[in-house]
N, C-alpha and C. Protein backbone atom coordinates (compact mmCIF):
# COMPACT_ATOMS: atom_id res chain seq x y z
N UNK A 1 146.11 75.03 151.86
CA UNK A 1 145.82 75.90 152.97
C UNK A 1 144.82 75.22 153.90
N UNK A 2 145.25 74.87 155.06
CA UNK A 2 144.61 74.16 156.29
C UNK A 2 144.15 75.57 156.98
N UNK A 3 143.98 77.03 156.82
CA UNK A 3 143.24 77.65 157.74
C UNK A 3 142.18 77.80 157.05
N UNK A 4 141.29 78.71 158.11
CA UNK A 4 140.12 78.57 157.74
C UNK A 4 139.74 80.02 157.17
N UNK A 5 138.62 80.14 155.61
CA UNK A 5 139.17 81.73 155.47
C UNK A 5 139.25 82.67 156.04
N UNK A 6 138.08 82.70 156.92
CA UNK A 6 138.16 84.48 158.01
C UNK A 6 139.87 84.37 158.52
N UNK A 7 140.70 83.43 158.09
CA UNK A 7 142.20 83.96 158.93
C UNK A 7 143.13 84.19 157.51
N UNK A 8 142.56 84.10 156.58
CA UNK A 8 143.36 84.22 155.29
C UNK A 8 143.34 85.94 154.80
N UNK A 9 144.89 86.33 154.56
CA UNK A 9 144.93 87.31 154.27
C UNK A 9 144.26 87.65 152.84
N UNK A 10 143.90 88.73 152.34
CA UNK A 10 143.37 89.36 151.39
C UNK A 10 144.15 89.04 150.19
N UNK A 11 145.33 88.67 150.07
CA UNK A 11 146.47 87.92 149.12
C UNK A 11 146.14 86.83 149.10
N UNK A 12 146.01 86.02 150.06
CA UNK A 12 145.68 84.77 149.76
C UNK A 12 144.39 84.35 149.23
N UNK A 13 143.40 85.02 150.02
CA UNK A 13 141.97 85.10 149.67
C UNK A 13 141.78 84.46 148.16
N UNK A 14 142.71 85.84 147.42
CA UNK A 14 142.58 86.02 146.07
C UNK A 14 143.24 84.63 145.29
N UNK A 15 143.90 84.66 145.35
CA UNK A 15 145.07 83.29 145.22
C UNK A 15 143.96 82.10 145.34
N UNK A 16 143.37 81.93 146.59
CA UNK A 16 142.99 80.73 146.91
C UNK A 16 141.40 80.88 145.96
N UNK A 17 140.80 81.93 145.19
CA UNK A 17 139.69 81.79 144.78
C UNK A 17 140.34 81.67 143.34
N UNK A 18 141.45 81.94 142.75
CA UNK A 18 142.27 81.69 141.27
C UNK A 18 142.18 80.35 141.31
N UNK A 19 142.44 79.69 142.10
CA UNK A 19 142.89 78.21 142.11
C UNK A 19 141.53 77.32 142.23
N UNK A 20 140.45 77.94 142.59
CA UNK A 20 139.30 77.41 142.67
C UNK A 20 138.82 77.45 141.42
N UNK A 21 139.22 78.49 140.79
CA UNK A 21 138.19 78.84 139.73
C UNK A 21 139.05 78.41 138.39
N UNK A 22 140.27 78.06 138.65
CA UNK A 22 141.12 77.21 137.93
C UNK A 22 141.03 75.63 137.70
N UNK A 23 140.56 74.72 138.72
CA UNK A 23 141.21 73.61 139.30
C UNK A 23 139.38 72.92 139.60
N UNK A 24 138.60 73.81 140.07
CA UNK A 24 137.27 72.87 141.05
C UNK A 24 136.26 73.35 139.74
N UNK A 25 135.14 72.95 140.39
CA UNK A 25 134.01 72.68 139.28
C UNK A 25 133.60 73.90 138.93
N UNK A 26 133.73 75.41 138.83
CA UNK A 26 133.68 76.32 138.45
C UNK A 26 135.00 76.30 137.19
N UNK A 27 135.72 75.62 136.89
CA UNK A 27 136.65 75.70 136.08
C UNK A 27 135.92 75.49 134.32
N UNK A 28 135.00 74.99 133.93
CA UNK A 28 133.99 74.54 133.33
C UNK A 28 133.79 75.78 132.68
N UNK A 29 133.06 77.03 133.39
CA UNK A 29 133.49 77.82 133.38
C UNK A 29 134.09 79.25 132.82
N UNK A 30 135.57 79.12 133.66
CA UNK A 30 136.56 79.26 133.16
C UNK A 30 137.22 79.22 131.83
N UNK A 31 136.71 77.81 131.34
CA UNK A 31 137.45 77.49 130.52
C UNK A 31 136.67 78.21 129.50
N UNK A 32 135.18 78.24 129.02
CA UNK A 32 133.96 78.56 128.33
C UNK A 32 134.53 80.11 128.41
N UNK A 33 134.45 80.54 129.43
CA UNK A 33 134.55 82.41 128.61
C UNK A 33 136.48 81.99 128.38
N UNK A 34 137.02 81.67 128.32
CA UNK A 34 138.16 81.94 128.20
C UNK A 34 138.33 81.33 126.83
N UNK A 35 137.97 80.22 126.14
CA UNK A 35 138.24 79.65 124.99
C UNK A 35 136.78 80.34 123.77
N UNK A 36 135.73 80.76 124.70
CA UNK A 36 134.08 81.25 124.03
C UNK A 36 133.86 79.90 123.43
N UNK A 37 133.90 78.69 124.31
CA UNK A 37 133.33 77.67 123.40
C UNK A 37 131.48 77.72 124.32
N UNK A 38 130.68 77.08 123.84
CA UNK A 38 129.42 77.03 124.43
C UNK A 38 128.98 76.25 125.51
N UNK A 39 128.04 76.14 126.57
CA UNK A 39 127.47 75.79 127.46
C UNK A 39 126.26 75.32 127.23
N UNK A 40 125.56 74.58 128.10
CA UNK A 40 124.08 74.40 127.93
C UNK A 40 124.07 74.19 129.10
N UNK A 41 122.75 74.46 129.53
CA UNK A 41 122.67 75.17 130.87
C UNK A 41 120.91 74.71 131.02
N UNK A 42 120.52 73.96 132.04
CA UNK A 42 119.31 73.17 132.38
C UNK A 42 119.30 74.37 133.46
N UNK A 43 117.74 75.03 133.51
CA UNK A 43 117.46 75.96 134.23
C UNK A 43 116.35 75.13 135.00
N UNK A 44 115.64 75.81 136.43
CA UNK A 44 114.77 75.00 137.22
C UNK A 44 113.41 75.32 136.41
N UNK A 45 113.05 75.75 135.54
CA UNK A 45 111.79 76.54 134.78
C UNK A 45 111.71 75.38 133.52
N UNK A 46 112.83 74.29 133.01
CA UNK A 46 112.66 73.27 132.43
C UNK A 46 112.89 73.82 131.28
N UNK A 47 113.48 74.82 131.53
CA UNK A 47 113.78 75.56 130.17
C UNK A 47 115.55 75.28 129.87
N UNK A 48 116.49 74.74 128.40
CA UNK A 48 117.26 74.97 128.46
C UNK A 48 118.26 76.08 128.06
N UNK A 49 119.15 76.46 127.46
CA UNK A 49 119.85 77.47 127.25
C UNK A 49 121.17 77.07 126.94
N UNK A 50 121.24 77.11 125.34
CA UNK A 50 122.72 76.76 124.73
C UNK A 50 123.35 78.51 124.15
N UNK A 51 124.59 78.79 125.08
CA UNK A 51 125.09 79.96 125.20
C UNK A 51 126.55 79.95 125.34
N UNK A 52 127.19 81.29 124.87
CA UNK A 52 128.40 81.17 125.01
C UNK A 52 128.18 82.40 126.36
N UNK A 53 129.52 82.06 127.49
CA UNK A 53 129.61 82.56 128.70
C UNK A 53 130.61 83.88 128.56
N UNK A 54 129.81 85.24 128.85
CA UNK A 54 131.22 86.21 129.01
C UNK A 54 131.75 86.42 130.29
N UNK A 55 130.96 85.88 131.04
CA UNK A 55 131.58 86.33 132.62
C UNK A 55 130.52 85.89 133.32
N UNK A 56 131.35 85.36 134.87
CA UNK A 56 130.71 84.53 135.74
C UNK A 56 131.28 84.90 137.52
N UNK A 57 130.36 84.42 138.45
CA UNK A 57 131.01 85.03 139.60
C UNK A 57 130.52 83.76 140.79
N UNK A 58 131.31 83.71 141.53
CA UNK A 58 131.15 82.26 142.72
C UNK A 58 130.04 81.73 142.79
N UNK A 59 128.77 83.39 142.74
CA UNK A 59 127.53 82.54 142.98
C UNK A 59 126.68 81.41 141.38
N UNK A 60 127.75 81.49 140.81
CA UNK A 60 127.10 81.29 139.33
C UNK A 60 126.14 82.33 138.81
N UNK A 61 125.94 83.21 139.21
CA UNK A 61 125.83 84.06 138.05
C UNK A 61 126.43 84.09 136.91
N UNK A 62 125.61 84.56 135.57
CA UNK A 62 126.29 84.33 134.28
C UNK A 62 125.52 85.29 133.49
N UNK A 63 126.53 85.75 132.75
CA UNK A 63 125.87 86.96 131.54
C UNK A 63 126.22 86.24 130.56
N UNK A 64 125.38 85.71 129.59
CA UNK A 64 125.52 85.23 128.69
C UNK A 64 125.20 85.70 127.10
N UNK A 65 126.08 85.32 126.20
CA UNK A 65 125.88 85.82 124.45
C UNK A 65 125.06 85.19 123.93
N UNK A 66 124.49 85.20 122.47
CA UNK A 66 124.05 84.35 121.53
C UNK A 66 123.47 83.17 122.13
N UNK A 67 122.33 83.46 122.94
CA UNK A 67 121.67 82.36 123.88
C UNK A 67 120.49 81.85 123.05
N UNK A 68 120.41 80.69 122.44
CA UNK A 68 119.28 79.93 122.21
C UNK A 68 118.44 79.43 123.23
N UNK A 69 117.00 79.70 124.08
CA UNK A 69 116.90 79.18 124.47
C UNK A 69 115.57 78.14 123.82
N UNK A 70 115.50 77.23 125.10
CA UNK A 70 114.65 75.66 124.08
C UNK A 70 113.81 75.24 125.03
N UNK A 71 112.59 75.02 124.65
CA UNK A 71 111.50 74.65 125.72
C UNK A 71 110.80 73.80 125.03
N UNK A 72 109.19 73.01 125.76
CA UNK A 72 108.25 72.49 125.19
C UNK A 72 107.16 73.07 125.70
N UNK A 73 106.61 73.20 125.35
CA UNK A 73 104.53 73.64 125.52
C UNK A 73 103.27 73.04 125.57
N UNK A 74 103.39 72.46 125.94
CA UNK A 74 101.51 71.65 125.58
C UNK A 74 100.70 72.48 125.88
N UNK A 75 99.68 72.76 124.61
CA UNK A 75 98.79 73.09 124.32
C UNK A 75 97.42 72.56 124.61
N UNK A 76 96.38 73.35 124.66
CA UNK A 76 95.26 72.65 125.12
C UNK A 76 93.84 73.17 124.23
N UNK A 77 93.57 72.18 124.05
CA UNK A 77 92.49 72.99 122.79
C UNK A 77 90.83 73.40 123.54
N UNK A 78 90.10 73.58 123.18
CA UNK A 78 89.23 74.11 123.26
C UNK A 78 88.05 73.53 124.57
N UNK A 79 88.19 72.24 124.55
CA UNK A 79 87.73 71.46 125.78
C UNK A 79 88.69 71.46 127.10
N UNK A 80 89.58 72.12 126.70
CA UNK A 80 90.39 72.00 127.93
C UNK A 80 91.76 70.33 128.08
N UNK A 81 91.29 69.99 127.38
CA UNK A 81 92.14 68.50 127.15
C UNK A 81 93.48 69.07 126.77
N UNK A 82 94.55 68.91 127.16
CA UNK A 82 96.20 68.67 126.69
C UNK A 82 96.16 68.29 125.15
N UNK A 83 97.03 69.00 124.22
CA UNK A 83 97.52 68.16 123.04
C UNK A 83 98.80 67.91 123.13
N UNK A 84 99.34 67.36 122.13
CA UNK A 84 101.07 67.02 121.66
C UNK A 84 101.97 68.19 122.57
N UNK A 85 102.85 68.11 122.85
CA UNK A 85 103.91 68.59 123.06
C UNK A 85 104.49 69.54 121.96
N UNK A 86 105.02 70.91 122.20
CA UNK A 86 105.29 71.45 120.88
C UNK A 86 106.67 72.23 121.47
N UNK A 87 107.91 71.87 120.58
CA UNK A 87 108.63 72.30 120.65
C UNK A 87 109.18 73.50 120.66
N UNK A 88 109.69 74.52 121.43
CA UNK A 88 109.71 75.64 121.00
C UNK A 88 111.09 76.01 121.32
N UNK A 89 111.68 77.73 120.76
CA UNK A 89 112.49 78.43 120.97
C UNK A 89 112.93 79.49 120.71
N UNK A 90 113.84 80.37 121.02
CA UNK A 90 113.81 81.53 120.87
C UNK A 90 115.25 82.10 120.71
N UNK A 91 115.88 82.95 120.40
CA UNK A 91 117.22 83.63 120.20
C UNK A 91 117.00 85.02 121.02
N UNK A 92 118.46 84.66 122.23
CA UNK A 92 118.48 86.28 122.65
C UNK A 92 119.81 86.17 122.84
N UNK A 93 120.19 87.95 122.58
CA UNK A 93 121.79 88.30 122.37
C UNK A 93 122.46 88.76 123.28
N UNK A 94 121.93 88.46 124.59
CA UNK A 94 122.71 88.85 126.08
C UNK A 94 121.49 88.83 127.11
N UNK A 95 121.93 88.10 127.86
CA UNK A 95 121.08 88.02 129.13
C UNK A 95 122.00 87.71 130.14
N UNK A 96 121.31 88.56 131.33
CA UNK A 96 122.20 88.19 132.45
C UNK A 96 121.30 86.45 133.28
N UNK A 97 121.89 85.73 133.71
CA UNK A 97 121.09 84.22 134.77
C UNK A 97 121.34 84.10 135.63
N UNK A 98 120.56 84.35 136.93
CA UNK A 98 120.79 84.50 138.34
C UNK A 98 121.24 82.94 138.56
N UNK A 99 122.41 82.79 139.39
CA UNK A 99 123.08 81.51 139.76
C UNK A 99 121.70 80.45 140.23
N UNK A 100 120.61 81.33 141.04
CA UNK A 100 120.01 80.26 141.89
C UNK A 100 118.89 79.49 140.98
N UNK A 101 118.90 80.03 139.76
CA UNK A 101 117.62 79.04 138.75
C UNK A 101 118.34 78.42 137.80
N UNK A 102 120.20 77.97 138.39
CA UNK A 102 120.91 76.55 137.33
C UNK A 102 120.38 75.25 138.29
N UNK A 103 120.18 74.65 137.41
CA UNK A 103 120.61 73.50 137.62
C UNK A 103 121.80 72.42 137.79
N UNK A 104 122.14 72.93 136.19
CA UNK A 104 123.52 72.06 135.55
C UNK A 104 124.21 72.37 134.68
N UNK A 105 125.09 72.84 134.66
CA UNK A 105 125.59 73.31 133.38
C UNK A 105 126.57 72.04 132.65
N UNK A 106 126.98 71.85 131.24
CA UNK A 106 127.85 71.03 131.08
C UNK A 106 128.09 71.66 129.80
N UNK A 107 129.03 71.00 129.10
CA UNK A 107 130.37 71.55 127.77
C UNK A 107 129.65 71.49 126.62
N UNK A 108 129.38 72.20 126.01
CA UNK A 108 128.68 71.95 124.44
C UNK A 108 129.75 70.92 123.64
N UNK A 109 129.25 69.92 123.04
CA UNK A 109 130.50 69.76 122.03
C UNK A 109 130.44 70.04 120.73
């Protein structure tokens, strides 16, 4: 389709966002709630998030299942000085993730 959408009928519209969400980098995706295999998902907070996807929408929004998420912490002791790095994480069983704090999502294997 060479028009431009404001001239695309409401049939096509639909059609032409199947094929997007089939075929272009939202297919990723697609494929994740459709097979429930997992995601990991780099948020701008440096926080990650290994989740399976139930549903998703153009803007990347995502409600997600069985979400591990995984961070680090440095701690600071009593003088105020930084220590080690400390690994952390947490288990939650549905959260919704506003599209605009992904980064990257890619395929668990």
């Amino acid at each position: 389709m060479n028009r431009p959408k404001n001239e695309l009928t409401d049939l096509e519209l639909q059609r032409l966002e199947e094929y997007e969400f089939s075929n272009g980098p939202l297919s990723i995706l697609q494929e994740a709630v459709t097979k429930g295999t997992q995601v990991l998902i780099s948020c701008r907070n440096n926080h990650k998030l290994l989740a399976r996807v139930r549903a998703f929408d153009r803007h990347t929004n995502l409600v997600l299942e069985n979400v591990k998420e995984l961070w680090n912490e440095t701690p600071r002791n009593s003088n105020g000085k930084k220590g080690k790095p400390v690994a952390r994480e947490r288990f939650i069983s549905k959260l919704f993730l506003r599209g605009d704090s992904i980064i990257v999502i890619l395929k668990a294997q």
